[in-house]
PDB file of N, CA and C in Angstrom:
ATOM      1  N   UNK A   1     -12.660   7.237  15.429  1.00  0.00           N
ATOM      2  CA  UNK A   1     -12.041   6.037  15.965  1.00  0.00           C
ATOM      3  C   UNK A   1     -11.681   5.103  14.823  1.00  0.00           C
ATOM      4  N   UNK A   2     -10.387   4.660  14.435  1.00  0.00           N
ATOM      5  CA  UNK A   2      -9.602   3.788  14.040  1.00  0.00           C
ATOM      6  C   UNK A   2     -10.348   2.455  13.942  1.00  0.00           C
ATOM      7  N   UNK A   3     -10.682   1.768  12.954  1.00  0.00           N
ATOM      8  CA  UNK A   3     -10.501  -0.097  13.356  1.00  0.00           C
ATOM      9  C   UNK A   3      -9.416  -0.569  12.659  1.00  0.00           C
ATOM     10  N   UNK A   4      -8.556  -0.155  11.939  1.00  0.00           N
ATOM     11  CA  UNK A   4      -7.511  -0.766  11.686  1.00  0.00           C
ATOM     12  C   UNK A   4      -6.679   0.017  11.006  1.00  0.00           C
ATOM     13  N   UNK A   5      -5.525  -0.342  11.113  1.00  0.00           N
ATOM     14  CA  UNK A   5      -4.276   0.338  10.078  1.00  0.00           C
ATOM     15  C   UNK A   5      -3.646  -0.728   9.253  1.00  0.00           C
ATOM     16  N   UNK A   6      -3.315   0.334   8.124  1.00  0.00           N
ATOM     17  CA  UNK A   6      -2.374  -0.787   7.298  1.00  0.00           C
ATOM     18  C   UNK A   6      -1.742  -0.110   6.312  1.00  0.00           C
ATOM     19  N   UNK A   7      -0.438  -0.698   5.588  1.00  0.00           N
ATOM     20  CA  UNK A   7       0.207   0.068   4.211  1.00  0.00           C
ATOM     21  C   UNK A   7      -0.340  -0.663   2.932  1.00  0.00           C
ATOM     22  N   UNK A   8      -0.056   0.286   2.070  1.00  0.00           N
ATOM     23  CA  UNK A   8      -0.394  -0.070   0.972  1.00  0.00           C
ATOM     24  C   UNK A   8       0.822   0.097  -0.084  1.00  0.00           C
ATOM     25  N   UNK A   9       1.173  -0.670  -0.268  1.00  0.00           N
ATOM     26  CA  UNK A   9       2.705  -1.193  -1.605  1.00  0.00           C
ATOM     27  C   UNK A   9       2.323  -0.197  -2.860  1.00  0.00           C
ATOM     28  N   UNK A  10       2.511   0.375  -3.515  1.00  0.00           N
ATOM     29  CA  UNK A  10       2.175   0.278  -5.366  1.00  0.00           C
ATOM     30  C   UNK A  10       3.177   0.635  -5.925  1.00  0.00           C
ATOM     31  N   UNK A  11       3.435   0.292  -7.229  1.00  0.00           N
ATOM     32  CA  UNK A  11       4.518   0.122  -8.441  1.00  0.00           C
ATOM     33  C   UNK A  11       3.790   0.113  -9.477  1.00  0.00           C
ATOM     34  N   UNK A  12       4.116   1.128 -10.332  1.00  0.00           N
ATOM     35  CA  UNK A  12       3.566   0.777 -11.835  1.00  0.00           C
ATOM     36  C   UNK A  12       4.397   1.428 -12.527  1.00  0.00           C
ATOM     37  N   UNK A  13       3.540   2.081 -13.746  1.00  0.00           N
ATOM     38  CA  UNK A  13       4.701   2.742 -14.559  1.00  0.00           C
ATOM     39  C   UNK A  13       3.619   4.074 -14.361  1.00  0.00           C
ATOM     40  N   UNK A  14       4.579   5.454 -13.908  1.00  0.00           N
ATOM     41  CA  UNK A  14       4.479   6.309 -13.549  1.00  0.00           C
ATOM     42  C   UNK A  14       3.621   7.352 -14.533  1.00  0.00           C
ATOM     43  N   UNK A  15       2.492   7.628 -14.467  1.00  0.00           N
ATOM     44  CA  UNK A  15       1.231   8.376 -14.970  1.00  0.00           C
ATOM     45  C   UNK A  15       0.647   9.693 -13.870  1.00  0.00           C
ATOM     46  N   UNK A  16       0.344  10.643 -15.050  1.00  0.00           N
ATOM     47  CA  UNK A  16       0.038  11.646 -14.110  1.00  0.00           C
ATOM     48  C   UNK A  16      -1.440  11.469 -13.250  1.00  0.00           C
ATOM     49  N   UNK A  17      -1.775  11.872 -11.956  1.00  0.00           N
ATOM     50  CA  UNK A  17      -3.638  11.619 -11.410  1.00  0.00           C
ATOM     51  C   UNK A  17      -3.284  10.067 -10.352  1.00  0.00           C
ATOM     52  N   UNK A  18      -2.285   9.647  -9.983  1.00  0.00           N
ATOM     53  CA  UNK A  18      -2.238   8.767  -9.885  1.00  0.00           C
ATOM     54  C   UNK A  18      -2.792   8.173  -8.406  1.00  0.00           C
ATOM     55  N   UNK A  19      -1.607   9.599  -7.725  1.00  0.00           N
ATOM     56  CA  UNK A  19      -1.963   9.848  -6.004  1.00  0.00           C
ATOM     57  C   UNK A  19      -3.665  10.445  -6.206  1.00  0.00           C
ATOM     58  N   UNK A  20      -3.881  11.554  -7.047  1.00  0.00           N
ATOM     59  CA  UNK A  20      -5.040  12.039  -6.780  1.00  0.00           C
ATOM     60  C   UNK A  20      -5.813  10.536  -6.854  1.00  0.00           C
ATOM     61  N   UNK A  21      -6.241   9.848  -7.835  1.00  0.00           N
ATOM     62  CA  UNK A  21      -7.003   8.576  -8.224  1.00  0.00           C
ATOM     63  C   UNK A  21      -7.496   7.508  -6.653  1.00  0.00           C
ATOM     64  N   UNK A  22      -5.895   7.496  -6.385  1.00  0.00           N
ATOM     65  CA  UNK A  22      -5.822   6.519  -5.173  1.00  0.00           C
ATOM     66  C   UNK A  22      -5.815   7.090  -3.793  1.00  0.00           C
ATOM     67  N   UNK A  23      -5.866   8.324  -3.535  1.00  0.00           N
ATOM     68  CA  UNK A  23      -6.039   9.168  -2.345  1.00  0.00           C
ATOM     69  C   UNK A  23      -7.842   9.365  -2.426  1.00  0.00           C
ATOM     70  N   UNK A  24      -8.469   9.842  -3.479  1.00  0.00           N
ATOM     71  CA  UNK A  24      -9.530   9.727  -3.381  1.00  0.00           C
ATOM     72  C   UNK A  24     -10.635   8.475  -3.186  1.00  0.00           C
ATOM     73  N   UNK A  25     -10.083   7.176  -3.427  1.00  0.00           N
ATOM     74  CA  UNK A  25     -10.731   5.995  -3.339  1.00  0.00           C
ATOM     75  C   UNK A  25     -10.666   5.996  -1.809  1.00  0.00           C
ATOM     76  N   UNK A  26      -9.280   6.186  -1.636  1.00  0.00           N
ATOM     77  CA  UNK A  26      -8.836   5.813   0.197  1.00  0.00           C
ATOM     78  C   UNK A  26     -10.176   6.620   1.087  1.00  0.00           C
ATOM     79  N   UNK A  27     -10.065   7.708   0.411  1.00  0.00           N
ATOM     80  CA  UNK A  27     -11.096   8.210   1.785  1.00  0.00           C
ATOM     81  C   UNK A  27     -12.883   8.169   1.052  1.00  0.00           C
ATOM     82  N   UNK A  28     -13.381   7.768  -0.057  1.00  0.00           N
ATOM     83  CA  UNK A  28     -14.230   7.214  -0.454  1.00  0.00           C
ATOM     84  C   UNK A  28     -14.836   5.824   0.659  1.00  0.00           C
ATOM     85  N   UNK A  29     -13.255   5.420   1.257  1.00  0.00           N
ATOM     86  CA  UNK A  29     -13.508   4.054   1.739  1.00  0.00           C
ATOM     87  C   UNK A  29     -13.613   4.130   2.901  1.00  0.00           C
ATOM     88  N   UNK A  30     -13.401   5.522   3.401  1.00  0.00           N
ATOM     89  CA  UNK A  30     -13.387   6.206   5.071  1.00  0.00           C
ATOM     90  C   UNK A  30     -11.993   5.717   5.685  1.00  0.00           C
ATOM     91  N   UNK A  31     -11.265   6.104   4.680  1.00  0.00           N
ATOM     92  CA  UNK A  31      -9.781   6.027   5.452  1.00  0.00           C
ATOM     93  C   UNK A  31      -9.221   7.601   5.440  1.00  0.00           C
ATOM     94  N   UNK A  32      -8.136   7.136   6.392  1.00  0.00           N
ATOM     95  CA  UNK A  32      -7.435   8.521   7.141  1.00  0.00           C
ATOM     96  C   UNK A  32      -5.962   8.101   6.340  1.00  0.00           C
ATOM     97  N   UNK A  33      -5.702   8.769   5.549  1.00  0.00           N
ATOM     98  CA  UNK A  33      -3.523   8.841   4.853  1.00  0.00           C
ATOM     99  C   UNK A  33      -2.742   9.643   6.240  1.00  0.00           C
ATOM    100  N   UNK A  34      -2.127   8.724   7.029  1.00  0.00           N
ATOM    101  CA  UNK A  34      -1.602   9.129   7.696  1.00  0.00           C
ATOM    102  C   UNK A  34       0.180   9.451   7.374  1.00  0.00           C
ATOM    103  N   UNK A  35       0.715   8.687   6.440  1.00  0.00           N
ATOM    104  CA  UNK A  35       1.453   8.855   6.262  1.00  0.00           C
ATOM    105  C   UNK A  35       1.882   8.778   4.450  1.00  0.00           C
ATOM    106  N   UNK A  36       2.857   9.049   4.059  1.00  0.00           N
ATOM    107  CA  UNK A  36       3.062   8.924   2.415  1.00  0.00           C
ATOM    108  C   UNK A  36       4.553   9.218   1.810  1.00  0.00           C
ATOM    109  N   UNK A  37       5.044   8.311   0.673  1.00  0.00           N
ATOM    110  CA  UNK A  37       5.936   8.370   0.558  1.00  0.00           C
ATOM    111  C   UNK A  37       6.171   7.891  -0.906  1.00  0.00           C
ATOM    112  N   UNK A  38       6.155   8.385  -2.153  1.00  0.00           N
ATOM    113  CA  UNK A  38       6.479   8.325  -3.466  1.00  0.00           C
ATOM    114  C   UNK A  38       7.414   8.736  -3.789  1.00  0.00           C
ATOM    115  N   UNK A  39       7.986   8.053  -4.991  1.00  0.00           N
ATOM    116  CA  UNK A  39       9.159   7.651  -5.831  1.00  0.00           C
ATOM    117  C   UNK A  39       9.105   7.881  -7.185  1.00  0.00           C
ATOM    118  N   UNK A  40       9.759   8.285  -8.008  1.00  0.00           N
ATOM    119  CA  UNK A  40       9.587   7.685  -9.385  1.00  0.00           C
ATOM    120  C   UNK A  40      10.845   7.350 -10.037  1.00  0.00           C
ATOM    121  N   UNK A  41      11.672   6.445 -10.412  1.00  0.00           N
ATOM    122  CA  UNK A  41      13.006   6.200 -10.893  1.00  0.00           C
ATOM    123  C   UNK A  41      13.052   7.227 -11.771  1.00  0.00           C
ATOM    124  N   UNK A  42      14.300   7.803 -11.921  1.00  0.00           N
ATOM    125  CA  UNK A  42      14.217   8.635 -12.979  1.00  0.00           C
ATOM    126  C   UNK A  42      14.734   7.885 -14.528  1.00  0.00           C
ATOM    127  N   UNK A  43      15.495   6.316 -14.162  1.00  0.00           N
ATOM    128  CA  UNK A  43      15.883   5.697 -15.161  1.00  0.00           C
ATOM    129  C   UNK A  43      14.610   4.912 -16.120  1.00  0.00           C
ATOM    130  N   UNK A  44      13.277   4.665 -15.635  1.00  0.00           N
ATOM    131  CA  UNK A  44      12.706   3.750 -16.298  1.00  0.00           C
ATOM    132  C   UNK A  44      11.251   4.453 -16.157  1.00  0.00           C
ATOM    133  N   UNK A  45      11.334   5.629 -15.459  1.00  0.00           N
ATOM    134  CA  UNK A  45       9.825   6.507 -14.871  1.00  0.00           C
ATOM    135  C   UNK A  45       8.820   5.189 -14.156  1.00  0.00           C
ATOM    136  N   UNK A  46       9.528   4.656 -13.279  1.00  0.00           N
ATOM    137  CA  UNK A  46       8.909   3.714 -13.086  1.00  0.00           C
ATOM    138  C   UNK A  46       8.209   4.373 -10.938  1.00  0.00           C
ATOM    139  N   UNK A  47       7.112   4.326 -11.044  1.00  0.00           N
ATOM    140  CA  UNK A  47       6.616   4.787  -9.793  1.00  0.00           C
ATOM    141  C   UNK A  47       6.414   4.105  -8.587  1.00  0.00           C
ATOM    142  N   UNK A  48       6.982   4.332  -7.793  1.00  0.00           N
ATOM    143  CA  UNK A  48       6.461   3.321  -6.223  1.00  0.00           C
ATOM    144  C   UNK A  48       5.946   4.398  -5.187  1.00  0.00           C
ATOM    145  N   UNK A  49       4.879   3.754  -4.470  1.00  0.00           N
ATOM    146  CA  UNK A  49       4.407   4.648  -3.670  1.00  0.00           C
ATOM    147  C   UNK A  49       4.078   3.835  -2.265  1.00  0.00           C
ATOM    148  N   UNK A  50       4.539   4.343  -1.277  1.00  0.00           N
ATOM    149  CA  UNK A  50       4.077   3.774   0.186  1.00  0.00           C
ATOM    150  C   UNK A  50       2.942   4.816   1.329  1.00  0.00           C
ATOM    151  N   UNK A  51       1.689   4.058   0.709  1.00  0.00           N
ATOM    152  CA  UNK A  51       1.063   4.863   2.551  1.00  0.00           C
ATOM    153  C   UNK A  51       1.027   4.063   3.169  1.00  0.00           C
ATOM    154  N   UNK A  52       0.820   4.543   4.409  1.00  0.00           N
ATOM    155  CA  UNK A  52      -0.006   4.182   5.611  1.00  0.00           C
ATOM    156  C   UNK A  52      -0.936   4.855   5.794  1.00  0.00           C
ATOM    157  N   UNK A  53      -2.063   4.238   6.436  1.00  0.00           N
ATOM    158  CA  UNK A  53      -3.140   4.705   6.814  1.00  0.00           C
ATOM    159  C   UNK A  53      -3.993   4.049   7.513  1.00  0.00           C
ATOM    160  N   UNK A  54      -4.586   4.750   8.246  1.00  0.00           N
ATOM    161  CA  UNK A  54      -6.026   4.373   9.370  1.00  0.00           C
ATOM    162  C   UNK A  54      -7.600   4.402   8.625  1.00  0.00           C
ATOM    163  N   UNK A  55      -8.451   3.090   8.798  1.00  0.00           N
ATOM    164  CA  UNK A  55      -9.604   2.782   8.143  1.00  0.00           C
ATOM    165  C   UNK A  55     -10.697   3.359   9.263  1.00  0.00           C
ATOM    166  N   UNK A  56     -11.836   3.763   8.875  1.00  0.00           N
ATOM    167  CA  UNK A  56     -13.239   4.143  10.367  1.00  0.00           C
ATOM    168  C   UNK A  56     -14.036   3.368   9.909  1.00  0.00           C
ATOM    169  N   UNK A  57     -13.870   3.059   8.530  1.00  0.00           N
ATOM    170  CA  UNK A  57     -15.651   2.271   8.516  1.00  0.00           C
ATOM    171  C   UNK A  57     -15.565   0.755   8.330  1.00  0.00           C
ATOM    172  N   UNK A  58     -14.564   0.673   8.006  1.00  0.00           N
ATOM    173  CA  UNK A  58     -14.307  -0.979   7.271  1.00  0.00           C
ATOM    174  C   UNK A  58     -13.277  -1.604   8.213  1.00  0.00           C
ATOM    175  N   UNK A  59     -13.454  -3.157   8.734  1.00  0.00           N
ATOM    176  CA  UNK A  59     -11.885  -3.889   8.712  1.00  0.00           C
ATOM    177  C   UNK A  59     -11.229  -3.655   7.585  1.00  0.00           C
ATOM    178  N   UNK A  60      -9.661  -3.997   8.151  1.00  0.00           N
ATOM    179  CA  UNK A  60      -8.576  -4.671   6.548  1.00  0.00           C
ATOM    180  C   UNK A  60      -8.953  -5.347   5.559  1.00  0.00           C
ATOM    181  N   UNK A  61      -9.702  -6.460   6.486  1.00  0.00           N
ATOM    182  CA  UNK A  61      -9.919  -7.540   5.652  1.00  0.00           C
ATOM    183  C   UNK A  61     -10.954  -7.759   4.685  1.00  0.00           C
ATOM    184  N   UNK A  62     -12.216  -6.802   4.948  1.00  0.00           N
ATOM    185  CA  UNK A  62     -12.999  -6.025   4.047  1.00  0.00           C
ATOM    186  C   UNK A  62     -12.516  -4.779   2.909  1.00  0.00           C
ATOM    187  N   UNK A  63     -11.650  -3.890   3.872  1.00  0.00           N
ATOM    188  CA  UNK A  63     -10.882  -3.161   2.654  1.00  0.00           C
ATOM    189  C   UNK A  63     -10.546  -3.564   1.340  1.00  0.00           C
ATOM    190  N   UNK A  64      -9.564  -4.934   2.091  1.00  0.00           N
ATOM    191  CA  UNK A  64      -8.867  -5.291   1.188  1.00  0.00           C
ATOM    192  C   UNK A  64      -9.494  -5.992  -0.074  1.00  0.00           C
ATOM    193  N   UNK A  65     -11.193  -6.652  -0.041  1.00  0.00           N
ATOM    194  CA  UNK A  65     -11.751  -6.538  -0.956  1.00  0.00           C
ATOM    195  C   UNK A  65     -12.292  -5.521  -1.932  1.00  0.00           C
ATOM    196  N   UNK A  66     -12.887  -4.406  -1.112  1.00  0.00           N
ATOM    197  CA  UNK A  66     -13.033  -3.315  -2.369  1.00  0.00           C
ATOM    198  C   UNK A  66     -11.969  -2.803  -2.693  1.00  0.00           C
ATOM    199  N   UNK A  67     -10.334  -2.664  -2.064  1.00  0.00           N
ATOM    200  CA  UNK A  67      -9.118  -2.254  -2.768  1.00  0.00           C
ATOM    201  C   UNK A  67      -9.123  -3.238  -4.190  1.00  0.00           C
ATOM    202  N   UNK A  68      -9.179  -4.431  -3.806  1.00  0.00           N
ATOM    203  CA  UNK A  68      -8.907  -5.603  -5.137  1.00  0.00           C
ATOM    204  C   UNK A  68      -9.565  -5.362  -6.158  1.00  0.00           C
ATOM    205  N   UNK A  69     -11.159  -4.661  -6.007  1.00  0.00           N
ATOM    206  CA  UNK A  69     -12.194  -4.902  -7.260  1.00  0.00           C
ATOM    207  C   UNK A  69     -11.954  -3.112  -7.449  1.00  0.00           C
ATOM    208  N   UNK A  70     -11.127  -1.833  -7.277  1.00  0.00           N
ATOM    209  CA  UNK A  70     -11.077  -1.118  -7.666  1.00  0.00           C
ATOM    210  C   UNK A  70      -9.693  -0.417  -8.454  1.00  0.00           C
ATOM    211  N   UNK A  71      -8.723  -0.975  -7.059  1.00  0.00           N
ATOM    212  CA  UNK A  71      -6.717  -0.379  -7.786  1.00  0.00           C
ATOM    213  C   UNK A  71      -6.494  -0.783  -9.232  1.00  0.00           C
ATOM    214  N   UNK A  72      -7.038  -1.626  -9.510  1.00  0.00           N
ATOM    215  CA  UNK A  72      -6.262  -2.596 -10.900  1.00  0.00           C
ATOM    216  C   UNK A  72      -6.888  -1.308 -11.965  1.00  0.00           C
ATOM    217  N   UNK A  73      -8.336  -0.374 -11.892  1.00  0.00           N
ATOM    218  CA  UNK A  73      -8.138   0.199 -12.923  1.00  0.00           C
ATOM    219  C   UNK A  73      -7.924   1.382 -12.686  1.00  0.00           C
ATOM    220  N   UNK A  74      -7.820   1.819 -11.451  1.00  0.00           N
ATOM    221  CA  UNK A  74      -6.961   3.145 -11.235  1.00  0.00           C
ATOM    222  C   UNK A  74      -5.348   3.390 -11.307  1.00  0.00           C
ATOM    223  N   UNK A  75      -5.049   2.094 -11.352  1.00  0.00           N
ATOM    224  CA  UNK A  75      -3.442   1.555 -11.641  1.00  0.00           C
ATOM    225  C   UNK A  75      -2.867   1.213 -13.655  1.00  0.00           C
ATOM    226  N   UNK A  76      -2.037   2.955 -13.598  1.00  0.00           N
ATOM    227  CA  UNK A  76      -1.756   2.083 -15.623  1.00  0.00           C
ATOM    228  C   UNK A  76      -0.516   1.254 -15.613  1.00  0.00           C
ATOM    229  N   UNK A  77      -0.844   0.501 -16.846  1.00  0.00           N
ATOM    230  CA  UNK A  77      -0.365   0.183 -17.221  1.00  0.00           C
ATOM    231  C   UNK A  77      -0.565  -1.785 -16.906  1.00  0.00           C
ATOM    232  N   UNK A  78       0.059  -2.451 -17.484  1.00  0.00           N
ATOM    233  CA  UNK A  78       0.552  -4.159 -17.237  1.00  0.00           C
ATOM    234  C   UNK A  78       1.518  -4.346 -16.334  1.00  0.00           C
ATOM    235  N   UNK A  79       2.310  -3.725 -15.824  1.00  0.00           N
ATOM    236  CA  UNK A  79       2.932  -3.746 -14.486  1.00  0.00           C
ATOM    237  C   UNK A  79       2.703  -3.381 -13.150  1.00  0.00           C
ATOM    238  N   UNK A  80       1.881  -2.857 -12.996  1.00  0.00           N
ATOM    239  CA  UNK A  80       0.663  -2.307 -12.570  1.00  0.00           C
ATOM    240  C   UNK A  80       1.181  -3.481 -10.595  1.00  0.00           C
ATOM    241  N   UNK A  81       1.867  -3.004  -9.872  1.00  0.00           N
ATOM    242  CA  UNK A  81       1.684  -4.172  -8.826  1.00  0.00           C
ATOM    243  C   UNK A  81       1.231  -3.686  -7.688  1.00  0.00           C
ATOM    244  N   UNK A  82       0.691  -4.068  -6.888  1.00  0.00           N
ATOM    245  CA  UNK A  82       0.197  -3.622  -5.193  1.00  0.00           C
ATOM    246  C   UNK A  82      -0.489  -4.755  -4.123  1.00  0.00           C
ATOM    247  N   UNK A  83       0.217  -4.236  -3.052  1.00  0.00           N
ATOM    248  CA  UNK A  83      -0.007  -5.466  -1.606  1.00  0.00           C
ATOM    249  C   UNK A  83      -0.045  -4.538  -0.524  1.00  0.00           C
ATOM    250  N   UNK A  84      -1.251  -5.274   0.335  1.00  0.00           N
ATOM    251  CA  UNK A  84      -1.917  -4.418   1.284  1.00  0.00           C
ATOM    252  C   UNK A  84      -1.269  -5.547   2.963  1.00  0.00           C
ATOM    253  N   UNK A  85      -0.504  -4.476   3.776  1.00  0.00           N
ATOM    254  CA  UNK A  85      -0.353  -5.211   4.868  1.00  0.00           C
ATOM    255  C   UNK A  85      -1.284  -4.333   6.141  1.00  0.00           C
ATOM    256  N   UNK A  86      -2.185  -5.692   6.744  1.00  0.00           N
ATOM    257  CA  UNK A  86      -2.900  -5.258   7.919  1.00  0.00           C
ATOM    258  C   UNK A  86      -1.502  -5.023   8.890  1.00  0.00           C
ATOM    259  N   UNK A  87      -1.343  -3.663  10.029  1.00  0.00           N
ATOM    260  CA  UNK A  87      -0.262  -3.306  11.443  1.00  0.00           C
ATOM    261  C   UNK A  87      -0.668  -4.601  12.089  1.00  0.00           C
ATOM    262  N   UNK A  88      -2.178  -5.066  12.568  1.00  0.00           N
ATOM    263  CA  UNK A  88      -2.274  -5.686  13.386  1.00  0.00           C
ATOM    264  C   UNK A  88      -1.848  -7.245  13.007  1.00  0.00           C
ATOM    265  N   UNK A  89      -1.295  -7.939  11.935  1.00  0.00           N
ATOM    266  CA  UNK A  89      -0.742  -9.082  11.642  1.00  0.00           C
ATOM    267  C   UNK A  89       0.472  -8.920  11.901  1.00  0.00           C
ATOM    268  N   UNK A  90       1.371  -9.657  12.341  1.00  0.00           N
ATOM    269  CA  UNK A  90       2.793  -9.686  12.841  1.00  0.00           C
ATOM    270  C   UNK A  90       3.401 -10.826  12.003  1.00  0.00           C
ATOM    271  N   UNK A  91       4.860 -11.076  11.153  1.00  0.00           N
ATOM    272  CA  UNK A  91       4.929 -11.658  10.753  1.00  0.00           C
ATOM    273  C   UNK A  91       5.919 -12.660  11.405  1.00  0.00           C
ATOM    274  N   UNK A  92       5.999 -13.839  11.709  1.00  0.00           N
ATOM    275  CA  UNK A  92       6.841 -14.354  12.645  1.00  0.00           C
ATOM    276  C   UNK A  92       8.205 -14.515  11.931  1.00  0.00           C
ATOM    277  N   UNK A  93       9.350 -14.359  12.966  1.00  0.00           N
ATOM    278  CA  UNK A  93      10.486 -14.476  11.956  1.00  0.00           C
ATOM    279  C   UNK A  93      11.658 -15.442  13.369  1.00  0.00           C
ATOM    280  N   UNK A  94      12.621 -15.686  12.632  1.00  0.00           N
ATOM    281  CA  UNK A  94      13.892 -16.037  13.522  1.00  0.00           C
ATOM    282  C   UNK A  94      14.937 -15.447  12.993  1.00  0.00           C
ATOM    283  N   UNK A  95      15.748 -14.826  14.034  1.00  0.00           N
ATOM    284  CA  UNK A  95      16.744 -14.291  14.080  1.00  0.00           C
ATOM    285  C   UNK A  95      18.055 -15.535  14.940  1.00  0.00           C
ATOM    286  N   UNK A  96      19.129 -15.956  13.854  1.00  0.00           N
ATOM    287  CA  UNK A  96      19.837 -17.562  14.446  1.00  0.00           C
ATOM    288  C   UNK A  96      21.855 -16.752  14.577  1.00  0.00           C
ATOM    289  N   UNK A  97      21.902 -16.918  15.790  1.00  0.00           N
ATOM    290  CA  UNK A  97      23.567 -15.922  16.032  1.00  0.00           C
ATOM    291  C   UNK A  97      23.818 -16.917  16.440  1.00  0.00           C
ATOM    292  N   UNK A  98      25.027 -17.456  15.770  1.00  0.00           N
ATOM    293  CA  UNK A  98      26.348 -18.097  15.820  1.00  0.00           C
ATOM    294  C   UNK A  98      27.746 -17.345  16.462  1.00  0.00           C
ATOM    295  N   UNK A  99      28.280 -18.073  17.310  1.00  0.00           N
ATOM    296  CA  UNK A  99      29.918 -17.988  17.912  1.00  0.00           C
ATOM    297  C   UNK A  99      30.529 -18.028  16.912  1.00  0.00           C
ATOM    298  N   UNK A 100      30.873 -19.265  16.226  1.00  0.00           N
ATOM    299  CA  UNK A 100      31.624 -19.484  15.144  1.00  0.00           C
ATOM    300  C   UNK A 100      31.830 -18.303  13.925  1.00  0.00           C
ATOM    301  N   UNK A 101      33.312 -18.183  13.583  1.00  0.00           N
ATOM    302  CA  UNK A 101      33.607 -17.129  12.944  1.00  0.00           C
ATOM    303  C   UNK A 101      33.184 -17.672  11.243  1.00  0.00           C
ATOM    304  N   UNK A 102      32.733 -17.157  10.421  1.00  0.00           N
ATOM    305  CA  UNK A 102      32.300 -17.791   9.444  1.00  0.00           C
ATOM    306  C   UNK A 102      33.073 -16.734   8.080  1.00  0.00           C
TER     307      UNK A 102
END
């Protein structure tokens, strides 16, 4: 059983072990990779990676503390970036349609 889902952002500069590094923390932390999706520019070898995934033992909001005190050194380099969104936060937005031809 699930207590929460959420994605996880990362960008750095592209090193080999990287998925292994951060796939193994994930389920260290009793998470489920439900989904996955990596990149690497081929102009700058620069890496982005998107999961999703389902947590069993932890909230987000606990995750998201042992993510903070562990990614930064499983992540190389000084560019090194990553942001964790909880599914269950919604972000409010407005959508504003005009008649007028602009």
């Amino acid at each position: 059983m699930a207590i929460g889902q959420a994605t996880i952002l990362i960008s750095c500069p592209d090193r080999a072990g990287i998925i292994a590094r951060v796939s193994s923390l994930l389920f260290a932390l009793g998470c489920n990779i439900i989904d996955s999706d990596q990149h690497t520019d081929a102009d700058d070898s620069h890496f982005f990676w998107r999961i999703f995934f389902e947590s069993a033992n932890l909230p987000i909001a606990e995750l998201a503390k042992s993510l903070g005190q562990s990614l930064p050194a499983l992540l190389p380099g000084p560019g090194a970036r990553w942001e964790l969104f909880d599914d269950a936060r919604r972000e409010r937005i407005v959508i504003m349609v005009s008649k007028l031809h602009h």
